[in-house]
C-alpha atoms as a PDB file:
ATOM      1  CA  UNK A   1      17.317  -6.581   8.625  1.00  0.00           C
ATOM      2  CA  UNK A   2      16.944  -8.728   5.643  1.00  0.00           C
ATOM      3  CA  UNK A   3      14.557 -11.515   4.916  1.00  0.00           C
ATOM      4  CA  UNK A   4      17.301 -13.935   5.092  1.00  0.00           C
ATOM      5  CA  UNK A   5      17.974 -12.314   8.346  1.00  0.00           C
ATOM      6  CA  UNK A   6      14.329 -12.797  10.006  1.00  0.00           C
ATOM      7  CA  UNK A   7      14.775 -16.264   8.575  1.00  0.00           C
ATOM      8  CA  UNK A   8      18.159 -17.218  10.280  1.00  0.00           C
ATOM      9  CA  UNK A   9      16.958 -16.097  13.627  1.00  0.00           C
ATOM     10  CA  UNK A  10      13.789 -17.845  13.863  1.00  0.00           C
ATOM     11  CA  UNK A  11      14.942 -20.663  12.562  1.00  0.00           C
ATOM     12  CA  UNK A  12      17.836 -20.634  15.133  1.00  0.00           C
ATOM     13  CA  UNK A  13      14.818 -20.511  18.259  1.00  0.00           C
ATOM     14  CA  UNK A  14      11.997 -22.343  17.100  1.00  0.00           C
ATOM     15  CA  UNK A  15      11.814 -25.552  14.115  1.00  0.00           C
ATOM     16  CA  UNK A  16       9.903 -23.935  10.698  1.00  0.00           C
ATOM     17  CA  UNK A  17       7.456 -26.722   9.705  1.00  0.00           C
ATOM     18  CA  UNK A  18       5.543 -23.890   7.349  1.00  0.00           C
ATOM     19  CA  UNK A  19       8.654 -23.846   5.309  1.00  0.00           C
ATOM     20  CA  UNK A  20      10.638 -19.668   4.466  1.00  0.00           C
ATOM     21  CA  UNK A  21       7.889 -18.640   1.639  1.00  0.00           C
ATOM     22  CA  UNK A  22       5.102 -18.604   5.147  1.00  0.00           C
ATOM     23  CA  UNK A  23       7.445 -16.277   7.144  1.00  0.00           C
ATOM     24  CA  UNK A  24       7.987 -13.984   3.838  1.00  0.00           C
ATOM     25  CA  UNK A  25       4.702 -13.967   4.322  1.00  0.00           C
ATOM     26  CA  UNK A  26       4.707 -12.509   7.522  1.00  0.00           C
ATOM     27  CA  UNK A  27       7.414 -10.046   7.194  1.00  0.00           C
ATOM     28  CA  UNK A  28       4.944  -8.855   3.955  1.00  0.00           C
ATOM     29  CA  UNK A  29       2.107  -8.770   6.073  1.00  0.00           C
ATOM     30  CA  UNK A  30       4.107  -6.331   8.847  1.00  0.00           C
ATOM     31  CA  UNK A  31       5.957  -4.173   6.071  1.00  0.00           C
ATOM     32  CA  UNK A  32       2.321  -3.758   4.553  1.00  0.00           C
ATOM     33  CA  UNK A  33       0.550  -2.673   7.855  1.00  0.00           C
ATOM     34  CA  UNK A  34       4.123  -0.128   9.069  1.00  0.00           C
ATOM     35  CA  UNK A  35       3.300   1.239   5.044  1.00  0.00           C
ATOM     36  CA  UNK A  36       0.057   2.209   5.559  1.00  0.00           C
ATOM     37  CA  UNK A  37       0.029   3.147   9.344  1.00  0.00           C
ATOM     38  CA  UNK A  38       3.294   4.238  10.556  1.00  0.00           C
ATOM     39  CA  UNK A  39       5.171   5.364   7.121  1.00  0.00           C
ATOM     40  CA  UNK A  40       2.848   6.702   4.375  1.00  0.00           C
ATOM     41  CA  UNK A  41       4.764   7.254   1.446  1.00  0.00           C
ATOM     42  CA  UNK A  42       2.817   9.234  -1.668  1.00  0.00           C
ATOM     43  CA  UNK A  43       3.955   8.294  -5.381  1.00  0.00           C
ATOM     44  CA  UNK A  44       1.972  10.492  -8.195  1.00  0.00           C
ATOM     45  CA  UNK A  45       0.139   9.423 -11.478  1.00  0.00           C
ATOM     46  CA  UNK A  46      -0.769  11.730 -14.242  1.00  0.00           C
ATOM     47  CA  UNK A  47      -2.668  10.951 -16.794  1.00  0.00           C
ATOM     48  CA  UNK A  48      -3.634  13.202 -20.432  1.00  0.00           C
ATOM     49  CA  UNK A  49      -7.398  13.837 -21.087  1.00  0.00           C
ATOM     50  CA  UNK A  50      -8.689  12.350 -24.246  1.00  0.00           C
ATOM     51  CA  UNK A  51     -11.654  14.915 -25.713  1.00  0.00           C
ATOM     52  CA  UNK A  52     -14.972  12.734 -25.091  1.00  0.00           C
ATOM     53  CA  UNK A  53     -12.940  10.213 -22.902  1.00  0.00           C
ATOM     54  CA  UNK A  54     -14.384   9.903 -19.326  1.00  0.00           C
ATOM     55  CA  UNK A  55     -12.762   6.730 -18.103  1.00  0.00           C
ATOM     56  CA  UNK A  56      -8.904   6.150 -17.432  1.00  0.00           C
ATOM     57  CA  UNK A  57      -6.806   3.496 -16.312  1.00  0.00           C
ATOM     58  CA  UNK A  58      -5.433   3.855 -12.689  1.00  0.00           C
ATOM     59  CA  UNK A  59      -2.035   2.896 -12.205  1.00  0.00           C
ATOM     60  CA  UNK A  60      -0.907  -0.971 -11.917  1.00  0.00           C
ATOM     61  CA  UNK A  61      -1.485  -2.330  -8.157  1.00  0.00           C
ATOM     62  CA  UNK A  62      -3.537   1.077  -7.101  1.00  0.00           C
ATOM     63  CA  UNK A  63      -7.475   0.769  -6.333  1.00  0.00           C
ATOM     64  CA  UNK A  64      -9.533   4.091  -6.277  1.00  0.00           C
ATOM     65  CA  UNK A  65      -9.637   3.726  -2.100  1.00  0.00           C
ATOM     66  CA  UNK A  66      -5.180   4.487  -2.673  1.00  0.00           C
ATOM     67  CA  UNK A  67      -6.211   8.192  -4.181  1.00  0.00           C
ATOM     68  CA  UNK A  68      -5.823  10.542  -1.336  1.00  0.00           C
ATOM     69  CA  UNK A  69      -6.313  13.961  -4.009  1.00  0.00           C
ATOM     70  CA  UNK A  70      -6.604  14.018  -7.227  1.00  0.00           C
ATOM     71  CA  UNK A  71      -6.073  17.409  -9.406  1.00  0.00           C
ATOM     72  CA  UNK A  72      -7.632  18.298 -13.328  1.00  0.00           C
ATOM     73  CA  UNK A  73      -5.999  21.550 -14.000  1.00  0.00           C
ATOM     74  CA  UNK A  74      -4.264  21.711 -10.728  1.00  0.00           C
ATOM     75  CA  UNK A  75      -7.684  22.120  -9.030  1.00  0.00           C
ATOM     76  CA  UNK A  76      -8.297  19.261  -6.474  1.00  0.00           C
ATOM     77  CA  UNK A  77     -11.584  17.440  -7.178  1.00  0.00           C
ATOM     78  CA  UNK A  78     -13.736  15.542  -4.656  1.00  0.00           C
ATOM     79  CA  UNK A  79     -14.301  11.556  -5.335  1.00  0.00           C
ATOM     80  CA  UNK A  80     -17.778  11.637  -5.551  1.00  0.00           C
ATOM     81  CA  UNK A  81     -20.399   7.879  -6.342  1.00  0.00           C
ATOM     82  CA  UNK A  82     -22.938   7.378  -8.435  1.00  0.00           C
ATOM     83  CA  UNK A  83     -25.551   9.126  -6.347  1.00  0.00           C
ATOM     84  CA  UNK A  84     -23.663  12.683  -7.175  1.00  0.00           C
ATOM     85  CA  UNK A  85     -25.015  13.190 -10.467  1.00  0.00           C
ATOM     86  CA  UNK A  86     -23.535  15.752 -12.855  1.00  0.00           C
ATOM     87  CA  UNK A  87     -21.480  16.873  -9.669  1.00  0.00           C
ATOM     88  CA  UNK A  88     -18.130  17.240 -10.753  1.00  0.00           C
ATOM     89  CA  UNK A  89     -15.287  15.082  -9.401  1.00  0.00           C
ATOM     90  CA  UNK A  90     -13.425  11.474  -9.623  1.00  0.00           C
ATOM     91  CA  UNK A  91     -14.927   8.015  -9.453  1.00  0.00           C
ATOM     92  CA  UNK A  92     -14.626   4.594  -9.788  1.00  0.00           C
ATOM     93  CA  UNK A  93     -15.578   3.049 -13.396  1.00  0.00           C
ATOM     94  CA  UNK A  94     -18.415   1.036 -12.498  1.00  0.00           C
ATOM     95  CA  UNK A  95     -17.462  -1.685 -15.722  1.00  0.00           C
ATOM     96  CA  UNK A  96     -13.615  -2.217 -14.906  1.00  0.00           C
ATOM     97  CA  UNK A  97     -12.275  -1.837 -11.411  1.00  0.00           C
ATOM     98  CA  UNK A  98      -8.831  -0.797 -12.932  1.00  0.00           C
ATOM     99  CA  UNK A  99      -9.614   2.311 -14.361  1.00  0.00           C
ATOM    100  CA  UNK A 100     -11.340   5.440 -12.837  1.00  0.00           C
ATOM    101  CA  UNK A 101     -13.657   8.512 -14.568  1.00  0.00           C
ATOM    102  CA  UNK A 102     -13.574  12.158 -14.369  1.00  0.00           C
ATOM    103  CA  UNK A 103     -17.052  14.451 -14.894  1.00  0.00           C
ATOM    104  CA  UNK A 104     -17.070  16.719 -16.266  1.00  0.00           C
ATOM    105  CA  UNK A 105     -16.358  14.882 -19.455  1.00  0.00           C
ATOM    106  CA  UNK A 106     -13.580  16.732 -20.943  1.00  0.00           C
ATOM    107  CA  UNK A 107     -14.330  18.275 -24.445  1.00  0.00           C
ATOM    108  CA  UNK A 108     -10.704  18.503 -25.718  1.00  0.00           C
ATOM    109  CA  UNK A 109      -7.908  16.203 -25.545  1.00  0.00           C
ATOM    110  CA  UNK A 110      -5.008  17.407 -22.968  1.00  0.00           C
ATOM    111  CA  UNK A 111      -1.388  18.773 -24.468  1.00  0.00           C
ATOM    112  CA  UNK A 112       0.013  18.176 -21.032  1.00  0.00           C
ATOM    113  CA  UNK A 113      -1.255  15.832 -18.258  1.00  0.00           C
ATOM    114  CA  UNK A 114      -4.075  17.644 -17.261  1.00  0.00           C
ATOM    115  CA  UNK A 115      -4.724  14.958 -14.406  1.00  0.00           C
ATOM    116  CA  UNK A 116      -2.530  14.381 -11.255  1.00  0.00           C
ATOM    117  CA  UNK A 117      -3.198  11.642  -8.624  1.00  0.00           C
ATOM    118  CA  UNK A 118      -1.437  11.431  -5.190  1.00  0.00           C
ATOM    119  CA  UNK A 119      -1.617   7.555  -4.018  1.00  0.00           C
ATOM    120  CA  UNK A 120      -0.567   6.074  -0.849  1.00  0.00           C
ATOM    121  CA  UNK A 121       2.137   3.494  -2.099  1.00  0.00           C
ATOM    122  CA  UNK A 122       2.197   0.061  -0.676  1.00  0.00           C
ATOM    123  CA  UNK A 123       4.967  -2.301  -0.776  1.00  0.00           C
ATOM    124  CA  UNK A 124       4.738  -4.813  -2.874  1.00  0.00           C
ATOM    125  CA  UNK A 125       4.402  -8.476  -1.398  1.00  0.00           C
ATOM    126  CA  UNK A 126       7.536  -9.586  -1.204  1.00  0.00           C
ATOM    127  CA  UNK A 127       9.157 -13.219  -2.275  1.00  0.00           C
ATOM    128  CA  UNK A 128      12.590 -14.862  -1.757  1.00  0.00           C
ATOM    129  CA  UNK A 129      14.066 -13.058  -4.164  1.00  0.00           C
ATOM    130  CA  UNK A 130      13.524  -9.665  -2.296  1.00  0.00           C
ATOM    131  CA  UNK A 131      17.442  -9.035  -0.586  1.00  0.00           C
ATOM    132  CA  UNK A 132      16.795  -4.987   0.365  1.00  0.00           C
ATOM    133  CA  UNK A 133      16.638  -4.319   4.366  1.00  0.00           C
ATOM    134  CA  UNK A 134      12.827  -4.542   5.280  1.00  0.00           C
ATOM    135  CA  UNK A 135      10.636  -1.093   6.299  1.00  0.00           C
ATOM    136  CA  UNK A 136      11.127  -1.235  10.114  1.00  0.00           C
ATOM    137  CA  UNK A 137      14.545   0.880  11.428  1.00  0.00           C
ATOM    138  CA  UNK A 138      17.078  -1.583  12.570  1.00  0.00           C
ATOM    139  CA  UNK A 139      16.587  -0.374  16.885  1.00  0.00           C
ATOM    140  CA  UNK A 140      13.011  -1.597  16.151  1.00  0.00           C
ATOM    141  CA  UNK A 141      13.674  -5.201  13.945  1.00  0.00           C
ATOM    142  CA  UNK A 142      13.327  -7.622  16.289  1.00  0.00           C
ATOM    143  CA  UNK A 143       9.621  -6.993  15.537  1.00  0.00           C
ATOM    144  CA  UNK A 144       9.886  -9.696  12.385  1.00  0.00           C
ATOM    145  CA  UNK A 145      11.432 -12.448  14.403  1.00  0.00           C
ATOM    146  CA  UNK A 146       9.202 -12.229  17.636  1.00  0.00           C
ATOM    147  CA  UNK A 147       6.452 -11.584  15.385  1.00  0.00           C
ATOM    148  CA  UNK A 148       6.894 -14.743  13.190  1.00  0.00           C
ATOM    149  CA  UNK A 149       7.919 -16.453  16.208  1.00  0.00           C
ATOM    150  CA  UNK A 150       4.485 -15.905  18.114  1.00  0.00           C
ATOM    151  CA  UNK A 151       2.932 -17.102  14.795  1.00  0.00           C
ATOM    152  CA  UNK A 152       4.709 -20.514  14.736  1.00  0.00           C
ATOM    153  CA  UNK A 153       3.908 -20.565  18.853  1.00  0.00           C
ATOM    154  CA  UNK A 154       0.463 -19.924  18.207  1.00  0.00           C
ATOM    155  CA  UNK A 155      -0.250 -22.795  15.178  1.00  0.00           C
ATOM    156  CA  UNK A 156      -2.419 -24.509  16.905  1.00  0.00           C
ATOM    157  CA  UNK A 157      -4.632 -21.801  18.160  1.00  0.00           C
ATOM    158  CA  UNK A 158      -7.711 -20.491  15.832  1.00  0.00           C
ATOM    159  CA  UNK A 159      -6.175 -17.030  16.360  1.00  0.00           C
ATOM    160  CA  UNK A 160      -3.586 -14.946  17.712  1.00  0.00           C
ATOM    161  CA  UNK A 161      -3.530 -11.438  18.782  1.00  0.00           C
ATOM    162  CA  UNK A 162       0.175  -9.148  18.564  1.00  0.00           C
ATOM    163  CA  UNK A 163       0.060  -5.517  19.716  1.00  0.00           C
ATOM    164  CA  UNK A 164       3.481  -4.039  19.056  1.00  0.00           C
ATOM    165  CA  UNK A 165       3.689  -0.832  22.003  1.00  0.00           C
ATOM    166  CA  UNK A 166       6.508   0.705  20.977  1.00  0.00           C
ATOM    167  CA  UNK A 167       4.517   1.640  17.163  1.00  0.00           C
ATOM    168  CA  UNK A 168       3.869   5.522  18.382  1.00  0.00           C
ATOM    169  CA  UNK A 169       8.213   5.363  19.162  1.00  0.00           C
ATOM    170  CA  UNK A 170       8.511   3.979  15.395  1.00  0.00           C
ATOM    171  CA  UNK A 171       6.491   7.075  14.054  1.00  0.00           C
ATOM    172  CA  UNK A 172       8.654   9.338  16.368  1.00  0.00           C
ATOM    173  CA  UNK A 173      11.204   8.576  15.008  1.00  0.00           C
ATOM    174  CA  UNK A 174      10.466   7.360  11.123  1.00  0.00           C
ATOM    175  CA  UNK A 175       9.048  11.299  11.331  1.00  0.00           C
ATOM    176  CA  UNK A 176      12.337  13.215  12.582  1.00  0.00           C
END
């Protein structure tokens, strides 16, 4: 299913006073929660230590909180805070949120990318340009429409509660 798709067949049940970029929205919101709940994908980042050099810039759209492991030499170091003084490990750069720093200080610059970071990816949020088929398998897409649909039903409401009971079947079968 397609954005123009989830578009088409809530727009063919219910009148869309929010206009298509609020339902984008939407189908963003549920492609972001299946991403990080149901179908964790991993991308990696390496980065080449700079002799005397403790702080590093983490990949565009990833926050320290993304790192599940990060390696320096292929050894896998521990995130540690500022209370973990002179402990070795990874942590985030207290002066700019974008980049992260390594202790021990290294005391020679890297030939090779002596750093490797494992990140759970997220989607990015998407906009009416996006045209590829959205996360959810196509037995389980309906989930945009009635989702989106019980948004619009619920306008006037300060809040509204979905639970989706068939997520554990998604995982079963996102995972064979």
């Amino acid at each position: 299913m397609t954005l123009t798709d989830v578009i088409t067949a809530v727009e063919a049940i219910k009148d869309n006073n929010y206009g298509d970029n609020v339902i984008i929205g939407w189908c963003s919101d549920i492609d972001q929660a299946v991403a990080q709940k149901l179908m964790k994908k991993y991308k990696v980042f390496t980065v080449s230590r700079i002799k005397d050099q403790a702080s590093y810039d983490l990949p565009a759209g990833v926050d320290l909180n993304d790192i599940d492991t990060l390696f320096v030499d292929k050894i896998p170091v521990p995130k540690i805070d500022l209370r973990s003084y002179e402990k070795p490990g990874y942590y985030l750069d207290m002066d700019d949120e974008t980049k992260f720093g390594i202790y021990p200080i290294p005391t020679q610059s890297d030939v090779t990318a002596g750093i490797r970071g494992v990140y759970l990816w997220k989607p990015a949020r998407y906009t009416a340009a996006y045209t590829d088929p959205l996360l959810v398998p196509d037995q389980f897409d309906r989930i945009y429409a009635e989702f989106c649909l019980a948004k619009l039903t619920s306008s006037g409401t300060t809040s509204v509660v979905i639970t989706f009971p068939f997520a554990p079947t998604i995982l079963a079968i996102i995972a064979a």
